[in-house]
Protein backbone atom coordinates (compact mmCIF):
# COMPACT_ATOMS: atom_id res chain seq x y z
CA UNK A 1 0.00 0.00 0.00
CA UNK A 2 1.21 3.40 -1.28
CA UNK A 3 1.86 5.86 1.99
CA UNK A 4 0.95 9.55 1.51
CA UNK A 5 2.08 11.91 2.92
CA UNK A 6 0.82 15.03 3.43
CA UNK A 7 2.35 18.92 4.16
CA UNK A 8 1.88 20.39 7.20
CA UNK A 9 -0.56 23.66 4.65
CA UNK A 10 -2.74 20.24 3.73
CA UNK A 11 -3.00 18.97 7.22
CA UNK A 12 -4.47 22.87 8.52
CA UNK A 13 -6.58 23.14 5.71
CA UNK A 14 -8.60 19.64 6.23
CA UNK A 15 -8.58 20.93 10.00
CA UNK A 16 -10.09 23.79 9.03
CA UNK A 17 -12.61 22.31 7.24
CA UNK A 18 -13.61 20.30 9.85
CA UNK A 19 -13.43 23.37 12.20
CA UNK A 20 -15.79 25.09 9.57
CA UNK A 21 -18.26 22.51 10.48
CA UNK A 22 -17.84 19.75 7.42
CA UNK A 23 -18.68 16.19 8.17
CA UNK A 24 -15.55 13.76 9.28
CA UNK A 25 -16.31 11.11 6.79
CA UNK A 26 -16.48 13.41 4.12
CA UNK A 27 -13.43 14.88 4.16
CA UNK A 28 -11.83 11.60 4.70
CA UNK A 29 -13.21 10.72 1.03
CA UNK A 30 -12.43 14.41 -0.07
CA UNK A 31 -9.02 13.82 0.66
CA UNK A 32 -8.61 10.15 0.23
CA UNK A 33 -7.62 9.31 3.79
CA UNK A 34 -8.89 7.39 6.82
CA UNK A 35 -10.14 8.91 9.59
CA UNK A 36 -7.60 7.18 11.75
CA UNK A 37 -5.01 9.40 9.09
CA UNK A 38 -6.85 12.41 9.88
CA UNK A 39 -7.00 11.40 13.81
CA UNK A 40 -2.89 11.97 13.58
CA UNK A 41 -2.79 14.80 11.03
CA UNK A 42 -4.64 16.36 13.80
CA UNK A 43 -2.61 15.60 16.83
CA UNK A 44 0.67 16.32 14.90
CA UNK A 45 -0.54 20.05 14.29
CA UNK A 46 -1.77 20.34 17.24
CA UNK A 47 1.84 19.39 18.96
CA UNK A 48 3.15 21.39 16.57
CA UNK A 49 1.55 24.39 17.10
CA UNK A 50 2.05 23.80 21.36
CA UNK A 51 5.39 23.76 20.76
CA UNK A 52 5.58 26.63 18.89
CA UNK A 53 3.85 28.50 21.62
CA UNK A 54 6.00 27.71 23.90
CA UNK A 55 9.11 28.40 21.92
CA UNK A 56 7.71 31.88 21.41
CA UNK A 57 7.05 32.22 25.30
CA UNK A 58 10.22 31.52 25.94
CA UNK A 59 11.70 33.69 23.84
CA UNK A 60 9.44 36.46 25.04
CA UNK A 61 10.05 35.80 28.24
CA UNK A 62 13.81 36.42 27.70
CA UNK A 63 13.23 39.86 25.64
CA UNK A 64 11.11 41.41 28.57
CA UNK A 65 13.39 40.12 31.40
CA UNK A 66 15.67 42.96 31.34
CA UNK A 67 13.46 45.58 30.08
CA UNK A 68 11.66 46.01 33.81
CA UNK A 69 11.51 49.68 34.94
């Protein structure tokens, strides 16, 4: 069985979809993936987009540390 694969752009915009209110199942077939596929894309962006968060907190944290008056 081929594999796809699928960017991290493809991956928001199916969540957005789904966000938008569009049935599970038919995305799936929109897309041509399972939901168990869709289960991951959506745990993998979400991780993602924690991390990044975080990253960003940190490195805000660091820029106002010194600037205290």
């Amino acid at each position: 069985m081929v594999r796809k694969k699928y960017t991290e752009e493809q991956a928001i915009a199916v969540l957005k979809e789904a966000e938008a209110g569009s049935k599970l199942p038919d995305l799936c077939r929109k897309y041509g993936m399972s939901d168990a596929t869709y289960s991951q894309l959506e745990s993998q962006i979400l991780r993602n987009d924690y991390q990044r968060s975080e990253a960003a907190s940190k490195v805000w944290k660091k820029r106002t540390a010194g600037s205290s008056r």
